[in-house]
PDB file of N, CA and C in Angstrom:
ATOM      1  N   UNK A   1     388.493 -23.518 208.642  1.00  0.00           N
ATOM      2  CA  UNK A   1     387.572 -24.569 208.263  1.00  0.00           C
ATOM      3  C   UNK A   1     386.896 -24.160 206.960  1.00  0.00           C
ATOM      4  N   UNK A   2     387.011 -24.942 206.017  1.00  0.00           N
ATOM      5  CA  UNK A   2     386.452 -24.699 204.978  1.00  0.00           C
ATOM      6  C   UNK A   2     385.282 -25.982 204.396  1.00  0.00           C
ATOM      7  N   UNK A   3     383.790 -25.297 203.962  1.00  0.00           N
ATOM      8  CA  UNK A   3     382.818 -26.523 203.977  1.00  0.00           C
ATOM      9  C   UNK A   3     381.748 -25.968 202.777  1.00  0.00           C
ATOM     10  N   UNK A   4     381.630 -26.844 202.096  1.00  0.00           N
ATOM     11  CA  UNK A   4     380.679 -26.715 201.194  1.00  0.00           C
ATOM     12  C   UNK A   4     379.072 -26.023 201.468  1.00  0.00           C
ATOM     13  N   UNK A   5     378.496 -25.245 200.908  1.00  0.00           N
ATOM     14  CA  UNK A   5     377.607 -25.034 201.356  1.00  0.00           C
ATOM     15  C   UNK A   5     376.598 -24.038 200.667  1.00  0.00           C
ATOM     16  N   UNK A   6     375.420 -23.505 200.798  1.00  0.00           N
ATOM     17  CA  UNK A   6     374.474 -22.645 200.249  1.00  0.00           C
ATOM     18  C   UNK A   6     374.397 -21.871 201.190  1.00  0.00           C
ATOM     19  N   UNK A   7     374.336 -20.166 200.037  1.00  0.00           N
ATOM     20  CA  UNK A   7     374.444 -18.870 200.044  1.00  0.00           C
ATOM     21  C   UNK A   7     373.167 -18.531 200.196  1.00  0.00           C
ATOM     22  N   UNK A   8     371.941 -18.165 200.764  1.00  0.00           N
ATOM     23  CA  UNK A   8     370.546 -17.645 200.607  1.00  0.00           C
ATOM     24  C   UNK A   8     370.773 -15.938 200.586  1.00  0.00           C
ATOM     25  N   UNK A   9     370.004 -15.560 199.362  1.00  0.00           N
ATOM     26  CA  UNK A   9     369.578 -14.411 199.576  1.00  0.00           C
ATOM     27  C   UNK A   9     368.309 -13.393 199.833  1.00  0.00           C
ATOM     28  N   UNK A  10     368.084 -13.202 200.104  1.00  0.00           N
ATOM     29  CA  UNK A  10     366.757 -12.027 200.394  1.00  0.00           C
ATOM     30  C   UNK A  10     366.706 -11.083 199.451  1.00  0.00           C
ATOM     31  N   UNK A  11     365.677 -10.808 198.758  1.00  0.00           N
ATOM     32  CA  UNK A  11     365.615  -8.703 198.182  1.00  0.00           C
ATOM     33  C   UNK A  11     364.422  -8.735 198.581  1.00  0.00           C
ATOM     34  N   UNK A  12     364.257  -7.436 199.230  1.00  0.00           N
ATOM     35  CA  UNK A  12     362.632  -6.987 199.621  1.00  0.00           C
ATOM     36  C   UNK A  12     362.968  -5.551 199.529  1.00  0.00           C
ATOM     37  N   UNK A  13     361.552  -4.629 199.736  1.00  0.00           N
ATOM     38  CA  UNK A  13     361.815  -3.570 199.903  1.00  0.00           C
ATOM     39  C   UNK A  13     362.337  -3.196 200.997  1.00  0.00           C
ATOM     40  N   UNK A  14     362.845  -2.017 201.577  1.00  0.00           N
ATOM     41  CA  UNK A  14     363.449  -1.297 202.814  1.00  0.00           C
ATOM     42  C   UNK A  14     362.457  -0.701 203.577  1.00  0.00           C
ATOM     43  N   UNK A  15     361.129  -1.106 204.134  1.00  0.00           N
ATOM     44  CA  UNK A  15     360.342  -0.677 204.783  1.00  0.00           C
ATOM     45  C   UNK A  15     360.133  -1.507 206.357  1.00  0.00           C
ATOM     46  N   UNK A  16     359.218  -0.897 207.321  1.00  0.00           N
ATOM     47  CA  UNK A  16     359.269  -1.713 208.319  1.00  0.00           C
ATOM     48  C   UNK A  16     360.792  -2.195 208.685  1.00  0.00           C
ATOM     49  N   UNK A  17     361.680  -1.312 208.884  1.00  0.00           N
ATOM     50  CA  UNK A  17     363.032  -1.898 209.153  1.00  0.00           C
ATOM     51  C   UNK A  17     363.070  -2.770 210.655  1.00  0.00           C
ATOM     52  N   UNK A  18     362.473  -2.160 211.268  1.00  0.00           N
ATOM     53  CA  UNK A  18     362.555  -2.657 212.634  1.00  0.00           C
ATOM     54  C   UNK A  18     361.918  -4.205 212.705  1.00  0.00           C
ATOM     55  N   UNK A  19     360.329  -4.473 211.865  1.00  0.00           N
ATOM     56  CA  UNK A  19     359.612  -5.644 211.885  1.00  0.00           C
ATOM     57  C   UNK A  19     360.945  -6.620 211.019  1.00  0.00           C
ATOM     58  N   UNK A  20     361.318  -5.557 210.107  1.00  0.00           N
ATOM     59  CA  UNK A  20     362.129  -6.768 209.317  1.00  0.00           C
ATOM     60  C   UNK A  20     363.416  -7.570 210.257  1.00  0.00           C
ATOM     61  N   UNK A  21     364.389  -6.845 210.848  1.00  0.00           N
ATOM     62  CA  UNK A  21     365.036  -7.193 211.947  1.00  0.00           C
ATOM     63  C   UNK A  21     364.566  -8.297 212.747  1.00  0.00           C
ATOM     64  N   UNK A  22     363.561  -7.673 213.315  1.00  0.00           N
ATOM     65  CA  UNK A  22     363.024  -8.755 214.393  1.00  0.00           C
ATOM     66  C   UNK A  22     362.598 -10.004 213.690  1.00  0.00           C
ATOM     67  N   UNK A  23     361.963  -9.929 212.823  1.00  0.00           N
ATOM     68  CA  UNK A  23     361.908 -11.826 211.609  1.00  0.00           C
ATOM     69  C   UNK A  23     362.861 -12.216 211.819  1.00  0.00           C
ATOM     70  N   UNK A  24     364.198 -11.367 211.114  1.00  0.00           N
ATOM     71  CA  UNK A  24     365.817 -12.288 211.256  1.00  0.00           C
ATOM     72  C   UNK A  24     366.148 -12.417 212.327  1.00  0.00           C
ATOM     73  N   UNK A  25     366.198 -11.746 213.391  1.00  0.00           N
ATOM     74  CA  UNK A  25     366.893 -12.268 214.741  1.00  0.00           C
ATOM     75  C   UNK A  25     365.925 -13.438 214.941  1.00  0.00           C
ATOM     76  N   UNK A  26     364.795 -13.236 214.738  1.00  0.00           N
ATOM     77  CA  UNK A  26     364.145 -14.958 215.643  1.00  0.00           C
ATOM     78  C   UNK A  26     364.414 -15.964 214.774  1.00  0.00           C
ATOM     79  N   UNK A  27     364.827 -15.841 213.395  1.00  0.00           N
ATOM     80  CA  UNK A  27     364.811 -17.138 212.552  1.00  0.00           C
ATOM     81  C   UNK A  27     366.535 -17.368 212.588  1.00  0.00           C
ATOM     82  N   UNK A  28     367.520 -16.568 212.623  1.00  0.00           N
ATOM     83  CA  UNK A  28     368.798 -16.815 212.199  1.00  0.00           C
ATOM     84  C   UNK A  28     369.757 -16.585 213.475  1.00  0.00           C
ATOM     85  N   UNK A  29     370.608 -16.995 213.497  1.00  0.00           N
ATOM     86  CA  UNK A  29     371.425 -17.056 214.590  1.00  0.00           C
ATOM     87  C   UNK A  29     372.731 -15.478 213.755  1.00  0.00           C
ATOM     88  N   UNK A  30     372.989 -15.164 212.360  1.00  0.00           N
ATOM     89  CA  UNK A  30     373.558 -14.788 211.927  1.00  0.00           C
ATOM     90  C   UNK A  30     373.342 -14.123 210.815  1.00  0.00           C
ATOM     91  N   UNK A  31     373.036 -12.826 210.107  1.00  0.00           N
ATOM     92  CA  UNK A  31     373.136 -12.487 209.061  1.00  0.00           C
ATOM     93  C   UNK A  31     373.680 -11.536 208.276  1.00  0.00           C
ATOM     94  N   UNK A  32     373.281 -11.056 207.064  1.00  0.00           N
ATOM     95  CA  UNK A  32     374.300  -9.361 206.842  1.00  0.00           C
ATOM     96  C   UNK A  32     373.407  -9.163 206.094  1.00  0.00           C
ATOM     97  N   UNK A  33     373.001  -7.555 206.204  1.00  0.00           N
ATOM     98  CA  UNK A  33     372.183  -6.859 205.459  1.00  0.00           C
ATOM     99  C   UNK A  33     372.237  -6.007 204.611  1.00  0.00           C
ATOM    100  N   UNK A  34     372.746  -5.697 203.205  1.00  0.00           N
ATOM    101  CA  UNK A  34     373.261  -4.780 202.381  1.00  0.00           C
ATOM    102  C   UNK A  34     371.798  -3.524 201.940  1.00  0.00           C
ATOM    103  N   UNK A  35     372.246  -2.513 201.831  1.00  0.00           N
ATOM    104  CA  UNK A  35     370.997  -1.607 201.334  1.00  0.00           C
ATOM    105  C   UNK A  35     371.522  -1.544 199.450  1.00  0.00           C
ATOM    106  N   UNK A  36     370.368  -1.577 199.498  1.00  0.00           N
ATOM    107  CA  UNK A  36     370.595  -1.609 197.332  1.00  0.00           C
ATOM    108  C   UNK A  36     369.520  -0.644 197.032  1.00  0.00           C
ATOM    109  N   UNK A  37     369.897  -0.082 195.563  1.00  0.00           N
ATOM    110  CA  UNK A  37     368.883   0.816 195.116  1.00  0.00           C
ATOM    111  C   UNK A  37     368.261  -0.377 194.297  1.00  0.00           C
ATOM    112  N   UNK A  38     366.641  -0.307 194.379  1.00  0.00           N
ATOM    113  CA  UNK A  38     365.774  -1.385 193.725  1.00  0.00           C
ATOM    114  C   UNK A  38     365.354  -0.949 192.556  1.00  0.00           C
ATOM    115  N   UNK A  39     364.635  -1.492 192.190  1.00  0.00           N
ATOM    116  CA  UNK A  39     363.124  -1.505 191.115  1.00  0.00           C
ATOM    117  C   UNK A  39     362.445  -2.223 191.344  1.00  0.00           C
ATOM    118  N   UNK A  40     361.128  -1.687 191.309  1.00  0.00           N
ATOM    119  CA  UNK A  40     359.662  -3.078 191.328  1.00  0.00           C
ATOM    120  C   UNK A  40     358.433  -2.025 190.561  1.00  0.00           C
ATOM    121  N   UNK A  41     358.185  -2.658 189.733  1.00  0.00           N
ATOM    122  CA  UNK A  41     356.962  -2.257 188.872  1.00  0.00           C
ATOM    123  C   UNK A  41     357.336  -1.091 187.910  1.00  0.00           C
ATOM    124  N   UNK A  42     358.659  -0.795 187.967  1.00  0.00           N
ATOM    125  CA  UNK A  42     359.456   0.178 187.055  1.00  0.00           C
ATOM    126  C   UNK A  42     359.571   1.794 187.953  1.00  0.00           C
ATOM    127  N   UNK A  43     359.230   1.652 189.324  1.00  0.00           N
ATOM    128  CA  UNK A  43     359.539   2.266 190.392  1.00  0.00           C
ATOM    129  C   UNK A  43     360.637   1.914 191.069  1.00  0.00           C
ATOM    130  N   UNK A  44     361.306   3.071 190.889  1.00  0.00           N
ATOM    131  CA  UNK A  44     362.427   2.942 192.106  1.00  0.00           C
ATOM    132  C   UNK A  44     362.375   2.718 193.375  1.00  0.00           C
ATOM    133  N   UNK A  45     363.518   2.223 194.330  1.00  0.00           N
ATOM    134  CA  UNK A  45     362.340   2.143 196.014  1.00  0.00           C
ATOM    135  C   UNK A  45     363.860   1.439 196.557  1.00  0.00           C
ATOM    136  N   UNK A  46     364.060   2.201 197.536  1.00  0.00           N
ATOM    137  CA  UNK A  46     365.091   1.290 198.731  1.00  0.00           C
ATOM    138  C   UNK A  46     364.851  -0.043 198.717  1.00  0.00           C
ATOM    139  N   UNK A  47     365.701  -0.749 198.637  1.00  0.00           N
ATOM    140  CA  UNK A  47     365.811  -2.357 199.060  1.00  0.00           C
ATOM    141  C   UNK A  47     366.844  -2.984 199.635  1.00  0.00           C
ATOM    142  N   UNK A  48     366.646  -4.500 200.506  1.00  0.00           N
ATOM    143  CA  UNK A  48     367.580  -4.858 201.257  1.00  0.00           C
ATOM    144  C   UNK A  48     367.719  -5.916 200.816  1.00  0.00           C
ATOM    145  N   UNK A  49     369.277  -6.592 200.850  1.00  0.00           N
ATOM    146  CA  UNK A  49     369.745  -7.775 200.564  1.00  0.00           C
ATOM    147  C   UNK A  49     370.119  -8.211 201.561  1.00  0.00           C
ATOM    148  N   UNK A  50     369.463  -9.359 201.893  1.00  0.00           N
ATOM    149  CA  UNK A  50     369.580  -9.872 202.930  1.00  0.00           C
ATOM    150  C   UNK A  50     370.291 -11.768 203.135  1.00  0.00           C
ATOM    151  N   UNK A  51     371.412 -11.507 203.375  1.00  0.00           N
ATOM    152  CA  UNK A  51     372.603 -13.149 203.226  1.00  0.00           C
ATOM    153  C   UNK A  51     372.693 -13.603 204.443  1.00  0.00           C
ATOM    154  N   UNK A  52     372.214 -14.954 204.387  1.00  0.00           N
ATOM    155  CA  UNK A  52     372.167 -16.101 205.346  1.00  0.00           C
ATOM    156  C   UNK A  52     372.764 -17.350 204.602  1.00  0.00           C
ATOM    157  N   UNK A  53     373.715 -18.139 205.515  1.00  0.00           N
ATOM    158  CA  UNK A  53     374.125 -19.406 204.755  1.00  0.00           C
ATOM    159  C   UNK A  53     373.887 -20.343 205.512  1.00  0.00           C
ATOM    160  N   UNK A  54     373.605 -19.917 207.103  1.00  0.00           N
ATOM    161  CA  UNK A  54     373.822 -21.338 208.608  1.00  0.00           C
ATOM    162  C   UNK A  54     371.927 -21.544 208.627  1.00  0.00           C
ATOM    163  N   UNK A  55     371.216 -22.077 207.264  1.00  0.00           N
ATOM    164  CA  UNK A  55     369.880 -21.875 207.467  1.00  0.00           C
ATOM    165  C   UNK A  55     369.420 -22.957 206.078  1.00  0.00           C
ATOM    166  N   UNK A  56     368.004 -23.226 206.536  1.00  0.00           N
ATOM    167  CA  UNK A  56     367.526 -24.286 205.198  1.00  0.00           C
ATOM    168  C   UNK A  56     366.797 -23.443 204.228  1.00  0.00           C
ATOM    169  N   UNK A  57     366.019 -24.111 202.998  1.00  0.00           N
ATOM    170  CA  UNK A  57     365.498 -23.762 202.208  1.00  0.00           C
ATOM    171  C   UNK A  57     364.179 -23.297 202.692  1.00  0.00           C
ATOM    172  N   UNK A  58     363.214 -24.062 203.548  1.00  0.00           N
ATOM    173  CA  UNK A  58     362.258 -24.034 204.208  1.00  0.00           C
ATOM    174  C   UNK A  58     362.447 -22.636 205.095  1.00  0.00           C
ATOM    175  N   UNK A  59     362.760 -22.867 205.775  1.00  0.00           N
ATOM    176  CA  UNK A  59     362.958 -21.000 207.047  1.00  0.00           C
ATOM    177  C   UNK A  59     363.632 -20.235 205.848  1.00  0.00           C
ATOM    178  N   UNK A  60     364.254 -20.221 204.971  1.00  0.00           N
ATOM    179  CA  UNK A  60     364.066 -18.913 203.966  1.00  0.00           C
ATOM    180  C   UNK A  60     363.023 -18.758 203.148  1.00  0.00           C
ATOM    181  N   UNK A  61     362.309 -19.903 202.909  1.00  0.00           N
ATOM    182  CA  UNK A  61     360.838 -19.673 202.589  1.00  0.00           C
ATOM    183  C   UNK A  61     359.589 -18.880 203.505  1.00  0.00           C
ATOM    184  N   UNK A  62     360.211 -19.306 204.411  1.00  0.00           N
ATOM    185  CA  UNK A  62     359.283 -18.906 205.919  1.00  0.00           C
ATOM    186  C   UNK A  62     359.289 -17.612 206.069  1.00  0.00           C
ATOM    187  N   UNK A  63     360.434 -16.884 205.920  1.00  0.00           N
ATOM    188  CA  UNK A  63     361.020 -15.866 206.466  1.00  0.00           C
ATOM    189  C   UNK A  63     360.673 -14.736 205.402  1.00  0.00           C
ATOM    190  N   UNK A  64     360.616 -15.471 203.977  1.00  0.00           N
ATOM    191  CA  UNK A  64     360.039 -14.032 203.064  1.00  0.00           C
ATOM    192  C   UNK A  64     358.612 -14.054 203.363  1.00  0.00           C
ATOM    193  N   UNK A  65     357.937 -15.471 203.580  1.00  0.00           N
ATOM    194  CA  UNK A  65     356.216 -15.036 203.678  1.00  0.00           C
ATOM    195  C   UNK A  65     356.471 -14.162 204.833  1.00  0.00           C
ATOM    196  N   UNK A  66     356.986 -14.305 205.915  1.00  0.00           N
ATOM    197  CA  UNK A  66     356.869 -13.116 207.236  1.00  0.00           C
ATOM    198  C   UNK A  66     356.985 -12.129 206.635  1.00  0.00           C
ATOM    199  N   UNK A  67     357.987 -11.398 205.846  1.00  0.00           N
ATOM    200  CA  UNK A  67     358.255  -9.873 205.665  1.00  0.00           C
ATOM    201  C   UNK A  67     357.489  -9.842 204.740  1.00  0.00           C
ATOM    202  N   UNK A  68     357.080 -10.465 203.429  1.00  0.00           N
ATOM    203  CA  UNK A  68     356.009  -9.942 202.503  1.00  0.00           C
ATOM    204  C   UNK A  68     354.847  -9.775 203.383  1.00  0.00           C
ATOM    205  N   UNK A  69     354.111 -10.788 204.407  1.00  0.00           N
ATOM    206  CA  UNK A  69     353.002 -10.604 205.111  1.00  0.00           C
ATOM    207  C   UNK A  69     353.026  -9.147 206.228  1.00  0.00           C
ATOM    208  N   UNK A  70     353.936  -9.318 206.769  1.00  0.00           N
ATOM    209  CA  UNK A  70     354.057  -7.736 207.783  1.00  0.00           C
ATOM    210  C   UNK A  70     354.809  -6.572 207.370  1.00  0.00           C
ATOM    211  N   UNK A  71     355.330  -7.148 206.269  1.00  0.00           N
ATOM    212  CA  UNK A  71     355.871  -5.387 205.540  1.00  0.00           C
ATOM    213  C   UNK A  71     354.733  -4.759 204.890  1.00  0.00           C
ATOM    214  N   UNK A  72     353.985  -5.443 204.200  1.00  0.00           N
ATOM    215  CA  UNK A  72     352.669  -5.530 203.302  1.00  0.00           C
ATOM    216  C   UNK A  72     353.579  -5.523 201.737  1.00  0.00           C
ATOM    217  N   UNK A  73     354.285  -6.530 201.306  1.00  0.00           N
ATOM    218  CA  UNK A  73     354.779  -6.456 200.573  1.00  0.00           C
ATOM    219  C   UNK A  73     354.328  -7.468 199.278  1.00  0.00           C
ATOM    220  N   UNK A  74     354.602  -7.397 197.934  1.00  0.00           N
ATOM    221  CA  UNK A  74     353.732  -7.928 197.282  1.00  0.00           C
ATOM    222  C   UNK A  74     354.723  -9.138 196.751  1.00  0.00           C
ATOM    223  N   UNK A  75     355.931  -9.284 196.685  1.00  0.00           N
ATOM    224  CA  UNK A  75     356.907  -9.923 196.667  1.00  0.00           C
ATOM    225  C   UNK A  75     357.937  -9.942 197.322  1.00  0.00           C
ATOM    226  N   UNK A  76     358.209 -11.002 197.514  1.00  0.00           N
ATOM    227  CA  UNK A  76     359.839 -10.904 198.401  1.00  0.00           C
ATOM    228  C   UNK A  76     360.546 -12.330 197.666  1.00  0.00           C
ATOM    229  N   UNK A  77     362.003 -11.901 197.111  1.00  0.00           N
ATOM    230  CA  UNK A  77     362.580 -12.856 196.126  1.00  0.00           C
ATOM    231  C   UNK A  77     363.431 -13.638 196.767  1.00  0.00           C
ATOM    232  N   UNK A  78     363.893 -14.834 196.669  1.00  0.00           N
ATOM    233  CA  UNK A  78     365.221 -15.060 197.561  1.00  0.00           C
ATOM    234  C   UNK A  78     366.030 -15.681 196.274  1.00  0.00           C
ATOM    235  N   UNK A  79     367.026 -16.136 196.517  1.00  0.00           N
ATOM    236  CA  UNK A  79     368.100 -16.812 195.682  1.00  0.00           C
ATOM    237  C   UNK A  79     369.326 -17.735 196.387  1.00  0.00           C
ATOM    238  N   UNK A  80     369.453 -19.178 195.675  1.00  0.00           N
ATOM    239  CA  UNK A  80     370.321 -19.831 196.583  1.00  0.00           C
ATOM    240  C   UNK A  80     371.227 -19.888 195.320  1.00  0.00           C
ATOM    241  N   UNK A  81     372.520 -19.977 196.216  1.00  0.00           N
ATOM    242  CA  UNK A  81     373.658 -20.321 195.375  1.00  0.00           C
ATOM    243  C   UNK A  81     374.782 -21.158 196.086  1.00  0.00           C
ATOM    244  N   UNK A  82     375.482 -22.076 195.472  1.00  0.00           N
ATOM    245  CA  UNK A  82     376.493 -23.080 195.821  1.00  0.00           C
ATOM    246  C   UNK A  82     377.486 -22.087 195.828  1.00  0.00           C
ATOM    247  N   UNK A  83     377.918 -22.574 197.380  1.00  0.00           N
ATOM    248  CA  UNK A  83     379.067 -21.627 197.865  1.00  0.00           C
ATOM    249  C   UNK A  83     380.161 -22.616 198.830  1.00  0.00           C
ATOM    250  N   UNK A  84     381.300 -22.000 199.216  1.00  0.00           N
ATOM    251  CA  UNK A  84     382.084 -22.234 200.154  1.00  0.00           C
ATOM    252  C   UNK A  84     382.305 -21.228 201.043  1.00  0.00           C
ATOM    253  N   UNK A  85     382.289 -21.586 202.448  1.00  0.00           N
ATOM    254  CA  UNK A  85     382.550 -21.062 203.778  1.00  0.00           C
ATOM    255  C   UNK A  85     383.933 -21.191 204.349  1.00  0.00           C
ATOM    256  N   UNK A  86     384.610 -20.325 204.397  1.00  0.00           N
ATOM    257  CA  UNK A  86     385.646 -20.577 205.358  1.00  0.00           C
ATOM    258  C   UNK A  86     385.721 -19.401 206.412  1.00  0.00           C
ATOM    259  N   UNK A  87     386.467 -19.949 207.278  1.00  0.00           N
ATOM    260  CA  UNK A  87     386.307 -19.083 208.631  1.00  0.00           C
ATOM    261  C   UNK A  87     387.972 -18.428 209.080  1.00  0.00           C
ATOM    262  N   UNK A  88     387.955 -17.146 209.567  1.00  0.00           N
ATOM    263  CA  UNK A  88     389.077 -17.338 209.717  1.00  0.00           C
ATOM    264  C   UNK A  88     389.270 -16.632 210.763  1.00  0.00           C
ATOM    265  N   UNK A  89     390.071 -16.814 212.140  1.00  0.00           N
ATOM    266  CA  UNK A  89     389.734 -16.109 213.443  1.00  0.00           C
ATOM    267  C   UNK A  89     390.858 -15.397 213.486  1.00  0.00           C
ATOM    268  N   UNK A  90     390.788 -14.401 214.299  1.00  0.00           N
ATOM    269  CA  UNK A  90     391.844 -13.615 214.625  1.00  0.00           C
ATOM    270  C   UNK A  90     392.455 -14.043 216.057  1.00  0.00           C
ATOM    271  N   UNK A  91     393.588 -13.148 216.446  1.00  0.00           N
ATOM    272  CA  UNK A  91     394.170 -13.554 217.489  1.00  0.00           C
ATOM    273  C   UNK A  91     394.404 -11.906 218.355  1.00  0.00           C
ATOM    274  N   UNK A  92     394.123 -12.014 219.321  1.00  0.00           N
ATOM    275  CA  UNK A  92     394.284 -10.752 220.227  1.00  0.00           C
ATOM    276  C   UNK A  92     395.594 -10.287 220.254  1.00  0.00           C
ATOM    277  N   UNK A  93     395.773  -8.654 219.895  1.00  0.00           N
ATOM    278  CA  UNK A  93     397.420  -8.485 219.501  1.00  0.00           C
ATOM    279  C   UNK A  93     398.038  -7.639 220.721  1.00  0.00           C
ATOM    280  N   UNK A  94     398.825  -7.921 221.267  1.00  0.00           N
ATOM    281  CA  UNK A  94     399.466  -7.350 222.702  1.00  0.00           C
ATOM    282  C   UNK A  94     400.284  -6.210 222.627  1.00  0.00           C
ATOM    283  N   UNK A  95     399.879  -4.739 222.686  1.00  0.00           N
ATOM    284  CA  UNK A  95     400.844  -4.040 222.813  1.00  0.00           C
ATOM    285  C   UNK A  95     401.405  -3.323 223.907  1.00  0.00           C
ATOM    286  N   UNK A  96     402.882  -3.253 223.841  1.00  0.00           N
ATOM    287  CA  UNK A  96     403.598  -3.481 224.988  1.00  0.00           C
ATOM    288  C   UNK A  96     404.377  -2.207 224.246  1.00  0.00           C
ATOM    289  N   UNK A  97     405.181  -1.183 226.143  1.00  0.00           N
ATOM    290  CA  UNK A  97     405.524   0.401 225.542  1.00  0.00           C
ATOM    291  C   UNK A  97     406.567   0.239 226.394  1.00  0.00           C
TER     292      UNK A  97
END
């Protein structure tokens, strides 16, 4: 299945990993979390990229005030981009001796 659609991204810092988790599991049914080396204020600092596409503009708005508010963070950026989804399933492979 292939369907038109928007890419959301997350960058925040890498702190509060656990609070940050728990935001995404209650807001997303699905996500992926990349670790990146950052910058903010010309400081280096762990950061996470965080990709959701099965979600609106609004709950990714929602979702950075949560982690800027309980990470204690002073920004949290997101980014949408026009994308395509396709899916592609596998099939269970039988081996026989």
């Amino acid at each position: 299945m292939l369907m038109n659609d928007k890419l959301y991204r997350i960058y925040c810092e890498d702190v509060n990993r656990d609070v940050i988790d728990s935001i995404l599991a209650y807001h997303f049914t699905g996500y992926t979390i990349l670790s990146a080396a950052g910058s903010y204020g010309g400081i280096p600092e762990d950061s996470l990229i965080i990709e959701v596409f099965d979600t609106t503009l609004p709950t990714v708005i929602e979702v950075c005030g949560e982690i800027a508010e309980k990470c204690n963070q002073e920004q949290v950026v997101y980014t949408v981009s026009p994308c395509y989804i396709g899916t592609v399933y596998g099939t269970p492979k039988v081996v026989t001796q």
